[in-house]
C-alpha atoms as a PDB file:
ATOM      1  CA  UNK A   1       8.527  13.906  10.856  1.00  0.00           C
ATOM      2  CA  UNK A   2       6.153  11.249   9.828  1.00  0.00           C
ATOM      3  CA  UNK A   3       6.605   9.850   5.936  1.00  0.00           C
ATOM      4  CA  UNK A   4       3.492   8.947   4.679  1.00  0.00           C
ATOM      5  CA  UNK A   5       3.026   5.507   2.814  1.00  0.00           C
ATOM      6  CA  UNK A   6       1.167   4.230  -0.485  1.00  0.00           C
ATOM      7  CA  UNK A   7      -0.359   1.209  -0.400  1.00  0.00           C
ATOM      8  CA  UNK A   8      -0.737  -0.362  -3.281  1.00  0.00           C
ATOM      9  CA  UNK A   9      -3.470  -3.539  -3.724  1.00  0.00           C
ATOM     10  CA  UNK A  10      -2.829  -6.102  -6.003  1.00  0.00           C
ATOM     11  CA  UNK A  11      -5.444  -8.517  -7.321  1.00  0.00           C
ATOM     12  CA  UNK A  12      -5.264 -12.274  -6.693  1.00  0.00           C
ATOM     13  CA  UNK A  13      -7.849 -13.353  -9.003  1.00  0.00           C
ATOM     14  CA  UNK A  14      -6.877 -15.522 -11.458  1.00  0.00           C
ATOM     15  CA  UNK A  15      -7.875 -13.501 -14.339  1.00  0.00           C
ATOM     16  CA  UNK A  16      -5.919 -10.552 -13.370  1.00  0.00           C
ATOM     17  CA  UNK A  17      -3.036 -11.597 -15.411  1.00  0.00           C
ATOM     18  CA  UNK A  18      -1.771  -9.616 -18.735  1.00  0.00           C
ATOM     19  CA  UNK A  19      -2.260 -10.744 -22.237  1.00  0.00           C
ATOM     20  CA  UNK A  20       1.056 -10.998 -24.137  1.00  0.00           C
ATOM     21  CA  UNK A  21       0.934  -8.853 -27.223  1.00  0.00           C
ATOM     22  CA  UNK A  22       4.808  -9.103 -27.652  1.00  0.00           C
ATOM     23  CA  UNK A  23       3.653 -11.629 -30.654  1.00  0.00           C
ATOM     24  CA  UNK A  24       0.058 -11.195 -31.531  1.00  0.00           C
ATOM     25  CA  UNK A  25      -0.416 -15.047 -30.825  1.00  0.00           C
ATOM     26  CA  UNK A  26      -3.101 -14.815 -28.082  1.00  0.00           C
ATOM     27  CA  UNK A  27      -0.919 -16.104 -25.619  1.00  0.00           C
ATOM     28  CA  UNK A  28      -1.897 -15.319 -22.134  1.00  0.00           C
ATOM     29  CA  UNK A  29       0.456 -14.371 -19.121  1.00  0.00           C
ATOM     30  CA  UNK A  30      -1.848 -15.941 -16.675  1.00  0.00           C
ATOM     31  CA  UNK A  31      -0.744 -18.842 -14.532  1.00  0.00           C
ATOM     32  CA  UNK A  32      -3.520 -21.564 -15.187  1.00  0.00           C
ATOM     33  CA  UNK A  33      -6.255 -22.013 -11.876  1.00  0.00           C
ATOM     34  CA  UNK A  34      -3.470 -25.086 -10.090  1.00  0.00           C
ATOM     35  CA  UNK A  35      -0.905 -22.988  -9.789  1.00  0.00           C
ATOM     36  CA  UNK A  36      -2.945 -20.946  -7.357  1.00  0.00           C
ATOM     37  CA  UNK A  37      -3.152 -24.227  -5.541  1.00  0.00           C
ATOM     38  CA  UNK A  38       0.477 -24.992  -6.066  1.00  0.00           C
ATOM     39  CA  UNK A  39       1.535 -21.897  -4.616  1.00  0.00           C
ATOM     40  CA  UNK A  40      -0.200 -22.207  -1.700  1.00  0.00           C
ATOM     41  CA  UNK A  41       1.121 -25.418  -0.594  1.00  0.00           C
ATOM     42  CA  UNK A  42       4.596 -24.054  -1.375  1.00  0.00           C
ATOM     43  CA  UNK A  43       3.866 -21.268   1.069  1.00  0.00           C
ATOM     44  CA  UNK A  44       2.252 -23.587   3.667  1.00  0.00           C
ATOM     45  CA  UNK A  45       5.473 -26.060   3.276  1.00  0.00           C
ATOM     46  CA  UNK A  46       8.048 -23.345   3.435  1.00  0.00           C
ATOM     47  CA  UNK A  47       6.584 -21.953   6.299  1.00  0.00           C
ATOM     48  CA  UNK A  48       6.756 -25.409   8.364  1.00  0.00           C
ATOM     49  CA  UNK A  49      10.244 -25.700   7.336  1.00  0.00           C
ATOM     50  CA  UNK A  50      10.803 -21.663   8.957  1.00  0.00           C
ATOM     51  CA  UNK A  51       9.364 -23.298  12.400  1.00  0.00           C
ATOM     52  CA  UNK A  52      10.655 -26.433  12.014  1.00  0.00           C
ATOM     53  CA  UNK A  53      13.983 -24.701  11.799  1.00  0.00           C
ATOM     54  CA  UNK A  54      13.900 -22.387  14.882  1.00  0.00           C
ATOM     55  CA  UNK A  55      12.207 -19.455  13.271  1.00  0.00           C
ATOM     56  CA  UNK A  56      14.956 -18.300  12.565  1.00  0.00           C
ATOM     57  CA  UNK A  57      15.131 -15.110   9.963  1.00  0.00           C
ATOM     58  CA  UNK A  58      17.365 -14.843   6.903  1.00  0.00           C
ATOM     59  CA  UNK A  59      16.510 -18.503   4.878  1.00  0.00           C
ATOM     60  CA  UNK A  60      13.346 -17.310   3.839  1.00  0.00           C
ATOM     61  CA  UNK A  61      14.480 -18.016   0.271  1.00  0.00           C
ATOM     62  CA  UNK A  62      16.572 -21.382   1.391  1.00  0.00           C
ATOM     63  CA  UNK A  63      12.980 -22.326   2.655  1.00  0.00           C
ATOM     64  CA  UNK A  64      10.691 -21.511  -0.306  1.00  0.00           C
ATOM     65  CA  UNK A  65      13.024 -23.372  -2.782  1.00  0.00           C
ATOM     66  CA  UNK A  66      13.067 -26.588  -0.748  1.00  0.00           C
ATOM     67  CA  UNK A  67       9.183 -26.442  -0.323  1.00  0.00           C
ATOM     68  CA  UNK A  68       9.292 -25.887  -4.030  1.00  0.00           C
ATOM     69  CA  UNK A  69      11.349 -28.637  -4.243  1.00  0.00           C
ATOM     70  CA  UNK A  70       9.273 -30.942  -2.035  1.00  0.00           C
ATOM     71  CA  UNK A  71       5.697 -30.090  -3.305  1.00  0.00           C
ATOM     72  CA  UNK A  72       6.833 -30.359  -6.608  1.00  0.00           C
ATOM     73  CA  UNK A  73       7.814 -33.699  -6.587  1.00  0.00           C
ATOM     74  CA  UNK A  74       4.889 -34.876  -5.294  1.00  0.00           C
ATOM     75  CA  UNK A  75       2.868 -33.317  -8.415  1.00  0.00           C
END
């Protein structure tokens, strides 16, 4: 029997974030316009490192945290 499957769409604009209310202080939960950029280049870096390393599955994490590590230190 077939299951049937929700998608569910998430926006990647940077004004889709939430505004905190927890406080009243105006204090948004929206990462500021480089961190867009920031990510990116932690994707594109972790990704090298997957191919670099064989392609192999099962670091994905071990992967994104030394891309983090690496772009990061270049900011």
């Amino acid at each position: 029997m077939l299951k049937k499957t929700q998608s569910v769409s998430r926006s990647t604009q940077p004004d889709a974030g939430v505004e905190s209310r927890s406080k009243g202080n105006g204090v948004t939960n929206r990462p500021d316009k480089n961190s867009y950029g920031i990510q990116a280049r932690i994707s594109e870096r972790a990704y090298a490192l997957y191919e670099e390393r064989g392609r192999e599955d099962g670091h994905a994490l071990e992967h994104w945290l030394a891309a983090e590590h690496q772009v990061l230190d270049r900011v």
